[in-house]
Protein backbone atom coordinates (compact mmCIF):
# COMPACT_ATOMS: atom_id res chain seq x y z
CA UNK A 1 22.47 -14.76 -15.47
CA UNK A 2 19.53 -14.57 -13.58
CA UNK A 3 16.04 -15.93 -14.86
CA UNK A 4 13.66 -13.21 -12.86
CA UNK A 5 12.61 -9.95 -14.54
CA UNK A 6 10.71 -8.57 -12.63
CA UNK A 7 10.30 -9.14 -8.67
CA UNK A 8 7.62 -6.95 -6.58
CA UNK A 9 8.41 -6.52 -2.59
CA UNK A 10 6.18 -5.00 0.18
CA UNK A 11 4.32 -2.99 -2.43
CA UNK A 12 1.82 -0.44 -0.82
CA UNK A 13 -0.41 1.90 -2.32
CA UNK A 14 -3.02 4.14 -1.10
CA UNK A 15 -5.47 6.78 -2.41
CA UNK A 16 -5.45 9.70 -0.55
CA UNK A 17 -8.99 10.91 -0.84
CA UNK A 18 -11.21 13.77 1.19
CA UNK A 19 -13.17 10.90 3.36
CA UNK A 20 -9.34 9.40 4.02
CA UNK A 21 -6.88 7.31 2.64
CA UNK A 22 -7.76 3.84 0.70
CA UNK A 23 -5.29 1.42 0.76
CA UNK A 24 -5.43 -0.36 -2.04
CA UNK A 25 -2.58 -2.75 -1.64
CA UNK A 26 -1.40 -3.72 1.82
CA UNK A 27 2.37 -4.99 1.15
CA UNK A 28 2.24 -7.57 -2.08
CA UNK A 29 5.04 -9.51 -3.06
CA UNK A 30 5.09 -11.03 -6.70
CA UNK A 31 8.03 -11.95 -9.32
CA UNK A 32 7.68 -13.19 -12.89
CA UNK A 33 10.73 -15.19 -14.90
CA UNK A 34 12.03 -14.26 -18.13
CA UNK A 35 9.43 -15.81 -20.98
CA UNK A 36 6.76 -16.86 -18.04
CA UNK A 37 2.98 -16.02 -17.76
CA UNK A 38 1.56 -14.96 -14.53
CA UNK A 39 -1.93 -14.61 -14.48
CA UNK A 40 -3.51 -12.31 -11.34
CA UNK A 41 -7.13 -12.72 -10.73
CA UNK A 42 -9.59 -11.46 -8.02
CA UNK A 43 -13.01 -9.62 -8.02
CA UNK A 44 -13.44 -6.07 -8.78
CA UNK A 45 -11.48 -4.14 -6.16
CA UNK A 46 -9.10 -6.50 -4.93
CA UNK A 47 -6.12 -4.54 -6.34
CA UNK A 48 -5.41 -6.23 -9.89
CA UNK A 49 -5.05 -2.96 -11.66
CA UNK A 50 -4.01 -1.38 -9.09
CA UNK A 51 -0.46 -3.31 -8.90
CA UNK A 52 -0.10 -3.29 -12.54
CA UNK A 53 -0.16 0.73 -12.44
CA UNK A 54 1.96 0.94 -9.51
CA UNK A 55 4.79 -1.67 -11.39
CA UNK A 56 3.98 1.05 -14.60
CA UNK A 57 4.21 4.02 -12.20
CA UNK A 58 1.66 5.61 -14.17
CA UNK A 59 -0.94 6.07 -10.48
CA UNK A 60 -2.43 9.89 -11.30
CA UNK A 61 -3.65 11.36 -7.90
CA UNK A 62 -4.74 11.25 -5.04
CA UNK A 63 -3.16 7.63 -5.65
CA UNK A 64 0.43 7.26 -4.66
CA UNK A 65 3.08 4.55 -4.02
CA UNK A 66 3.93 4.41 -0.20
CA UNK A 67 6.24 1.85 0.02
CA UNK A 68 7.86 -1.18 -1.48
CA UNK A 69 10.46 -2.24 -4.38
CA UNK A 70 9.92 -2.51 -7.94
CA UNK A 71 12.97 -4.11 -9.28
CA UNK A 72 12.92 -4.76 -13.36
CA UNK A 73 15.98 -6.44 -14.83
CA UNK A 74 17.54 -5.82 -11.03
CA UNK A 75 17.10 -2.57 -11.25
CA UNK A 76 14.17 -0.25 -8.67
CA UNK A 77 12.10 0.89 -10.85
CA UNK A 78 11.16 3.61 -8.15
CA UNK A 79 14.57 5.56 -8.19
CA UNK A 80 13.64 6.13 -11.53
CA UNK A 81 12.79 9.85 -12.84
CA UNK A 82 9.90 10.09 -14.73
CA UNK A 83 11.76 10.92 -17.59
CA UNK A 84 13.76 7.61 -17.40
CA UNK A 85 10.19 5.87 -16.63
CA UNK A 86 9.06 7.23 -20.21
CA UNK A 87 12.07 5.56 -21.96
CA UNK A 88 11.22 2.37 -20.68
CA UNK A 89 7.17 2.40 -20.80
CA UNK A 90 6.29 1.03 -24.29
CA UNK A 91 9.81 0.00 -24.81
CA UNK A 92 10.61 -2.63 -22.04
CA UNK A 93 7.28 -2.59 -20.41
CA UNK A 94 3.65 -2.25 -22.67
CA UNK A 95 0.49 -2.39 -21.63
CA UNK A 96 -2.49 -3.45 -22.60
CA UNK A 97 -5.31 -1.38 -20.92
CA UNK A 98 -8.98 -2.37 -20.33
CA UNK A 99 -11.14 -0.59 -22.92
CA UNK A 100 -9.48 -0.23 -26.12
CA UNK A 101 -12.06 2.28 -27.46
CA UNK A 102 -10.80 5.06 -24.34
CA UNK A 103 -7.11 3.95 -24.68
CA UNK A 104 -7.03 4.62 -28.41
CA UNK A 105 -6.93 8.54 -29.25
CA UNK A 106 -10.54 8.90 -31.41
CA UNK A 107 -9.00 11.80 -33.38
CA UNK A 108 -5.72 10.24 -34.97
CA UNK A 109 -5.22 7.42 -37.28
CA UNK A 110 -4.46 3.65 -35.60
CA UNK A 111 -1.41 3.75 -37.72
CA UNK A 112 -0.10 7.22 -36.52
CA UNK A 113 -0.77 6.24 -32.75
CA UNK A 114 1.25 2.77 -33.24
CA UNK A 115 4.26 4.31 -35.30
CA UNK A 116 4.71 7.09 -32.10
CA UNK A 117 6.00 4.42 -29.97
CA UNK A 118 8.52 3.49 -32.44
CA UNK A 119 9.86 7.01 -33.21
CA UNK A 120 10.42 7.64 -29.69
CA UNK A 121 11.27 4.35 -28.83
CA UNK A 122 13.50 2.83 -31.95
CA UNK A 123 15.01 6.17 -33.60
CA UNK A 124 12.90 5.39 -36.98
CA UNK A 125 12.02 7.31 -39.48
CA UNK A 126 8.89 7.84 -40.73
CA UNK A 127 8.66 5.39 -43.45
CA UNK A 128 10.46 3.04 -41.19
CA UNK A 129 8.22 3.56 -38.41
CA UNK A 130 5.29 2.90 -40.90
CA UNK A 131 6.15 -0.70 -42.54
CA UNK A 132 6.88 -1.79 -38.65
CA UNK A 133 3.45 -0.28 -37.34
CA UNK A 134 2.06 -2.77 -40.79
CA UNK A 135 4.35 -5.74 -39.65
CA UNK A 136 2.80 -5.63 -36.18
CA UNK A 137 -0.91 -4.82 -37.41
CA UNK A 138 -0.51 -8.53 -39.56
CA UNK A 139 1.18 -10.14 -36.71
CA UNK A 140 -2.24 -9.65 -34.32
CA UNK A 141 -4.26 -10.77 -37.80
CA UNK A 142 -5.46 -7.95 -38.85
CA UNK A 143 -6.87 -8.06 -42.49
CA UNK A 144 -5.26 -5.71 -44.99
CA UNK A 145 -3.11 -3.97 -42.47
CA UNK A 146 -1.66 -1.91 -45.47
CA UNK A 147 -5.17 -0.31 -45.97
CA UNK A 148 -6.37 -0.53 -42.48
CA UNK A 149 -2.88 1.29 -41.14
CA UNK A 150 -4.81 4.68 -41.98
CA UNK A 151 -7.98 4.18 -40.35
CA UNK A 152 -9.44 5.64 -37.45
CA UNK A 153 -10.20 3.66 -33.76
CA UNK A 154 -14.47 3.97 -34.66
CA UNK A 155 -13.39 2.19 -37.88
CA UNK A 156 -12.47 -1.19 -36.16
CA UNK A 157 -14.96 -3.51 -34.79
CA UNK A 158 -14.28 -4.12 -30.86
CA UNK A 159 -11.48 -7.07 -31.08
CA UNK A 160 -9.55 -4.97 -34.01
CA UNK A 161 -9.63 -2.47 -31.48
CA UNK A 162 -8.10 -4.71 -29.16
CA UNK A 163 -5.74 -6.13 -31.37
CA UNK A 164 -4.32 -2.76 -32.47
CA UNK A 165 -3.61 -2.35 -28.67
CA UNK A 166 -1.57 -5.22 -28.76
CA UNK A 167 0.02 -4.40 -31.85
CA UNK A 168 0.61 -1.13 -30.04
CA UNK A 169 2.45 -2.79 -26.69
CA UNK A 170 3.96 -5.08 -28.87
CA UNK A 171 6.11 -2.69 -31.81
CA UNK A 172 8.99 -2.00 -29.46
CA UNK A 173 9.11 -6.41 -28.47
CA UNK A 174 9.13 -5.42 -24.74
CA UNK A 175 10.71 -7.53 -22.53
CA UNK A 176 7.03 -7.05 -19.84
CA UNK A 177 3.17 -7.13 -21.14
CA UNK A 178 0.86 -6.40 -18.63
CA UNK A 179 -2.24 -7.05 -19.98
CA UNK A 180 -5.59 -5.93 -17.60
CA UNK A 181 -8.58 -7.80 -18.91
CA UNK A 182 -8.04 -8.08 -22.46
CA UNK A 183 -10.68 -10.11 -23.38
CA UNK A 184 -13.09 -7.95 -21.31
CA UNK A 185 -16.51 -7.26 -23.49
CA UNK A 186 -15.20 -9.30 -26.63
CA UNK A 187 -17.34 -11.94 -27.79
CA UNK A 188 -15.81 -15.80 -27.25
CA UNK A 189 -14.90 -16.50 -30.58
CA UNK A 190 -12.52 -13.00 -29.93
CA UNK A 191 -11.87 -13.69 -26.59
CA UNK A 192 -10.37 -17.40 -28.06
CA UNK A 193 -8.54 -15.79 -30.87
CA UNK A 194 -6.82 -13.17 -28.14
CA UNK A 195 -5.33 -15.49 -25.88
CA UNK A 196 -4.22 -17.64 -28.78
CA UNK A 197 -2.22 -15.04 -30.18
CA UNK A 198 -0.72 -14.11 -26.65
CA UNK A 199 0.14 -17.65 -26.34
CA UNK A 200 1.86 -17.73 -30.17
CA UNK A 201 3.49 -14.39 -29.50
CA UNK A 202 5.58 -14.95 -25.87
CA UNK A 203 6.45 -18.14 -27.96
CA UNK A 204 7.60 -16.20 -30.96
CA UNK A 205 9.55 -13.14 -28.93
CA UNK A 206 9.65 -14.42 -25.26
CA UNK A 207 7.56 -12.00 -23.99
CA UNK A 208 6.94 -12.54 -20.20
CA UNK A 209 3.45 -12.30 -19.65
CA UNK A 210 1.76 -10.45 -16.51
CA UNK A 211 -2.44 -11.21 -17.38
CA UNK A 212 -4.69 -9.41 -15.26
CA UNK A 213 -8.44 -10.72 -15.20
CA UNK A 214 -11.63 -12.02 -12.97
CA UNK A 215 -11.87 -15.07 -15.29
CA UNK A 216 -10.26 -17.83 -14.08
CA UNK A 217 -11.02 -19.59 -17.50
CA UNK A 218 -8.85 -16.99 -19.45
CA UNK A 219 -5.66 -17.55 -16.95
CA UNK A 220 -6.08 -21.24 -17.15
CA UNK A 221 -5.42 -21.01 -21.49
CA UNK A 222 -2.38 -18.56 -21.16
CA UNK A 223 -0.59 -18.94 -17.29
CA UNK A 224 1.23 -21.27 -15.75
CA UNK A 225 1.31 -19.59 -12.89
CA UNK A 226 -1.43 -17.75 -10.72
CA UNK A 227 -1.69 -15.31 -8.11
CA UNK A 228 -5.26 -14.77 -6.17
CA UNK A 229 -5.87 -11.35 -5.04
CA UNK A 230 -8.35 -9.86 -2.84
CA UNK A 231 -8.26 -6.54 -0.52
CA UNK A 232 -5.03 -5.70 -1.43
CA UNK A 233 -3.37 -8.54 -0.48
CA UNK A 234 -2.59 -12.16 -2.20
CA UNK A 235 -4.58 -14.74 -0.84
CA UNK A 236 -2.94 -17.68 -2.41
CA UNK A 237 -0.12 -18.22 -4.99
CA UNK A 238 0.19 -21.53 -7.11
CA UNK A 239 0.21 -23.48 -10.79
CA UNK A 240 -2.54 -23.74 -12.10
CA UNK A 241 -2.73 -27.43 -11.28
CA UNK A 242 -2.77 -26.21 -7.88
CA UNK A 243 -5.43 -23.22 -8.00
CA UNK A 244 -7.42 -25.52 -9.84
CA UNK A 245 -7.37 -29.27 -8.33
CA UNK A 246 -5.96 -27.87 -5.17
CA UNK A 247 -6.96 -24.75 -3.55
CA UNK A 248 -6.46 -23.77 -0.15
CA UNK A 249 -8.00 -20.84 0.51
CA UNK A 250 -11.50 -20.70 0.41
CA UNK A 251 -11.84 -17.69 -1.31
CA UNK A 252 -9.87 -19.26 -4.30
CA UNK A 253 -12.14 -22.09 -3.63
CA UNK A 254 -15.40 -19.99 -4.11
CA UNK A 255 -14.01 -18.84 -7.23
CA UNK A 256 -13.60 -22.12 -8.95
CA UNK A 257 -17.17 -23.44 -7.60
CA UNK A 258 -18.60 -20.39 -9.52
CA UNK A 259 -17.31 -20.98 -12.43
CA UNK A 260 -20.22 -22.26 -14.44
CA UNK A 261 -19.97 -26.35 -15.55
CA UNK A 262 -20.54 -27.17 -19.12
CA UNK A 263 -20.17 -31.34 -19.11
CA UNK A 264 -23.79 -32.93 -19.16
CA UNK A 265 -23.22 -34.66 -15.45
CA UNK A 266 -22.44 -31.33 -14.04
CA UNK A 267 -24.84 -28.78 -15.56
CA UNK A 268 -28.02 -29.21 -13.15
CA UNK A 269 -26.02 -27.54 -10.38
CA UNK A 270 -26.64 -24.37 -9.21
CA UNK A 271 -23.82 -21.34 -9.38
CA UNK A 272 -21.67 -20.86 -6.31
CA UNK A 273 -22.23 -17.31 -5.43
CA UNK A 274 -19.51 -15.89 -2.52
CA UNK A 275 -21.56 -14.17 -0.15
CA UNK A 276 -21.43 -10.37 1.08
CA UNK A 277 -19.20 -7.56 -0.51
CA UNK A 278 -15.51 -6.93 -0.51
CA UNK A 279 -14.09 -4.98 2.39
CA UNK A 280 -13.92 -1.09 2.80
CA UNK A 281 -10.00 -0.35 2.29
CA UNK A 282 -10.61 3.00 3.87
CA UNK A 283 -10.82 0.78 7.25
CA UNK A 284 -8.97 -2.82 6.39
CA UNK A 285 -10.20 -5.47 8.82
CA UNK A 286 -7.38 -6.25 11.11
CA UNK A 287 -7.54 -10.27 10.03
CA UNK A 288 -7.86 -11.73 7.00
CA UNK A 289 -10.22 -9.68 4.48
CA UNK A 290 -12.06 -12.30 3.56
CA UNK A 291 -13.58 -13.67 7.22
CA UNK A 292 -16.73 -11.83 7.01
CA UNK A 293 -17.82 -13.82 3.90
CA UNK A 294 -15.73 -16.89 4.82
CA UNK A 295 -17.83 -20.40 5.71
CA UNK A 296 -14.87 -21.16 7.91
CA UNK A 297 -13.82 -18.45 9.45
CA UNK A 298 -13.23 -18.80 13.09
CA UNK A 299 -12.52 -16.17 15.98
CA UNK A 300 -8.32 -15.66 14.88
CA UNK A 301 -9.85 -14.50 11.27
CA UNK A 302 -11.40 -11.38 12.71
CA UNK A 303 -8.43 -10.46 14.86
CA UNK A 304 -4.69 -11.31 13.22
CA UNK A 305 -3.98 -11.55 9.49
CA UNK A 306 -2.36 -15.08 8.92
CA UNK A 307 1.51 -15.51 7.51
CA UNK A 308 1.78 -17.38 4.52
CA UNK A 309 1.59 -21.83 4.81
CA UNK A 310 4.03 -22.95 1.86
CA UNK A 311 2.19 -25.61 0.82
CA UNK A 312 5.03 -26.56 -1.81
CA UNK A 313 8.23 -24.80 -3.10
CA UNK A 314 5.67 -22.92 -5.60
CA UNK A 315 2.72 -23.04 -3.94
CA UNK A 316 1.33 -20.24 -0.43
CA UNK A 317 -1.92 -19.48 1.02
CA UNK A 318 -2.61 -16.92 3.93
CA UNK A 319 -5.25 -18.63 6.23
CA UNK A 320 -5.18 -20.00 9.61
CA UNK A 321 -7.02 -23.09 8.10
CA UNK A 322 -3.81 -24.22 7.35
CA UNK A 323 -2.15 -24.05 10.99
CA UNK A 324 -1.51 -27.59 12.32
CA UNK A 325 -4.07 -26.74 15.03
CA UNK A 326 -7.47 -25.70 12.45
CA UNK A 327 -10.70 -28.12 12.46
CA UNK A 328 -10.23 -29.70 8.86
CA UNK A 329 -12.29 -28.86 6.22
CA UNK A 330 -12.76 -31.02 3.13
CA UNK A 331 -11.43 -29.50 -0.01
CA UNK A 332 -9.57 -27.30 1.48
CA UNK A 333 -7.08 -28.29 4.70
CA UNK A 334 -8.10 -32.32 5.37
CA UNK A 335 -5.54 -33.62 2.56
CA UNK A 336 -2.12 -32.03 3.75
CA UNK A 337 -2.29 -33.52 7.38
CA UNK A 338 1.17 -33.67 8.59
CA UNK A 339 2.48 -31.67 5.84
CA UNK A 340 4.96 -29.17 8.10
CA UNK A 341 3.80 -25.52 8.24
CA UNK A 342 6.23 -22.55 7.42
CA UNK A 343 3.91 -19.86 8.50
């Protein structure tokens, strides 16, 4: 029996908008293993969300799916009707959207909007439906759940909120939780308390794990496994031994120099910004996306897009630093000399 739940091919998806069509993702490939965390990070716009809604098939106009395979449990999620997509949303797959407070419904009861999922989902009744919505509120640690079952989303402080969402994802034990940036505008004592319970609970129920952020701290507490993202396309694919000690892209290099140092040696340095702005998806650059704010970009990064270097069974980058034939460039190319290219 095969280990992969869910495996991602050639995904494209575009908006198609009155000034033209965006496309948001350019052909991305990903998979996650049954009971594995992949974490997916990338600034604003590089097509995070975007690929978690797609994989959800929950894109509302003008966006739209133009290509690609979304097979879950080996099955393509895109011959699905959206009837059969509602029977597995919340039951298989749950999410865990960005802002809690717009997610929740203001107007009905946390406990109400948490037991819906397992009517539909579980064939419940009522009562039934109830004591499970209070299992799951004390399983995210929240106090008094038997009280706080009939309050209303203004009622909880900001990571309640957030941990009624997961409570929410979590009532039907889906096999997927996407989670896109949970920790987002929760203080870090919350933040801390979130990704421990994400942690406790795919060890509890095997939950595979897909955690969508900009904070390459959060991904390093939860993932073993991380995907860089930026104008629609991965950029580099790797542990997180490898993101971290060794990167190969410089774009996943100029995230981990801004990530602000905290040990007394380190603190006098100054923050590594990345220069420029992310590229205009209504006209992709024909090379890489990232030349035009690259140090090392040469004349092939304007012009051709590199294929992917496998750097290790579990470990690609796409960038023509890493063709036999590229200057080398400490930190990022000089210390896999000789290593053989599968472009």
């Amino acid at each position: 029996m095969s280990d992969r739940l869910l495996d991602v091919k050639d995904l494209r998806t575009s908006f198609f908008t009155h000034v033209g069509e965006v496309k948001a993702i350019r052909g991305v490939d990903l998979h996650i293993d049954k009971g594995e965390a992949l974490g997916i990070v990338g600034e604003s716009g590089s097509g995070k969300s975007v690929t978690s809604m797609s994989v959800m098939r929950l894109l509302q106009k003008p966006g739209k799916i133009i290509g690609g395979e979304i097979l879950f449990d080996g099955e393509d999620l895109m011959n699905k009707t959206e009837k059969e997509m509602q029977g597995i949303r919340g039951n298989d797959i749950s999410m865990i959207f960005q802002d809690p407070m717009t997610s929740l419904n203001p107007v009905y009861k946390i406990g109400d909007q948490i037991m819906e999922a397992i009517i539909k989902h579980q064939n419940l009744s009522k009562s039934e439906a109830r004591e499970k919505a209070i299992e799951m509120l004390k399983l995210v640690g929240i106090p008094s759940p038997e009280s706080r079952i009939d309050n209303y989303p203004h009622e909880f402080s900001g990571g309640m909120r957030q941990r009624a969402m997961i409570a929410m994802a979590l009532s039907c034990e889906p096999q997927l939780l996407i989670a896109d940036e949970p920790t987002t505008a929760l203080d870090v004592t919350i933040q801390a308390q979130i990704l421990e319970l994400m942690n406790d609970l795919r060890d509890r129920l095997g939950t595979s794990i897909i955690l969508i952020t900009h904070d390459l701290g959060v991904v390093a507490d939860v993932c073993s496994r991380i995907i860089v993202m930026y104008g629609g396309l991965i950029m580099e694919e790797g542990s997180v031994d490898d993101i971290f000690y060794r990167p190969k892209h410089p774009y996943t290099l100029g995230l981990i120099k801004s990530i602000p140092k905290i040990s007394e040696k380190e603190n006098k340095e100054r923050l590594y910004p990345i220069p420029g702005s992310p590229p205009d998806l209504l006209n992709p650059p024909k090379g890489c996306p990232f030349a035009a704010r690259c140090d090392y970009a040469m004349k092939i990064c304007m012009q051709q897009m590199p294929e992917y270097t496998h750097v290790s069974d579990k470990h690609r980058a796409a960038c023509w630093l890493l063709h036999p034939d590229a200057p080398k460039v400490e930190g990022v190319n000089s210390d896999i000399k000789g290593e053989k290219n599968n472009g």
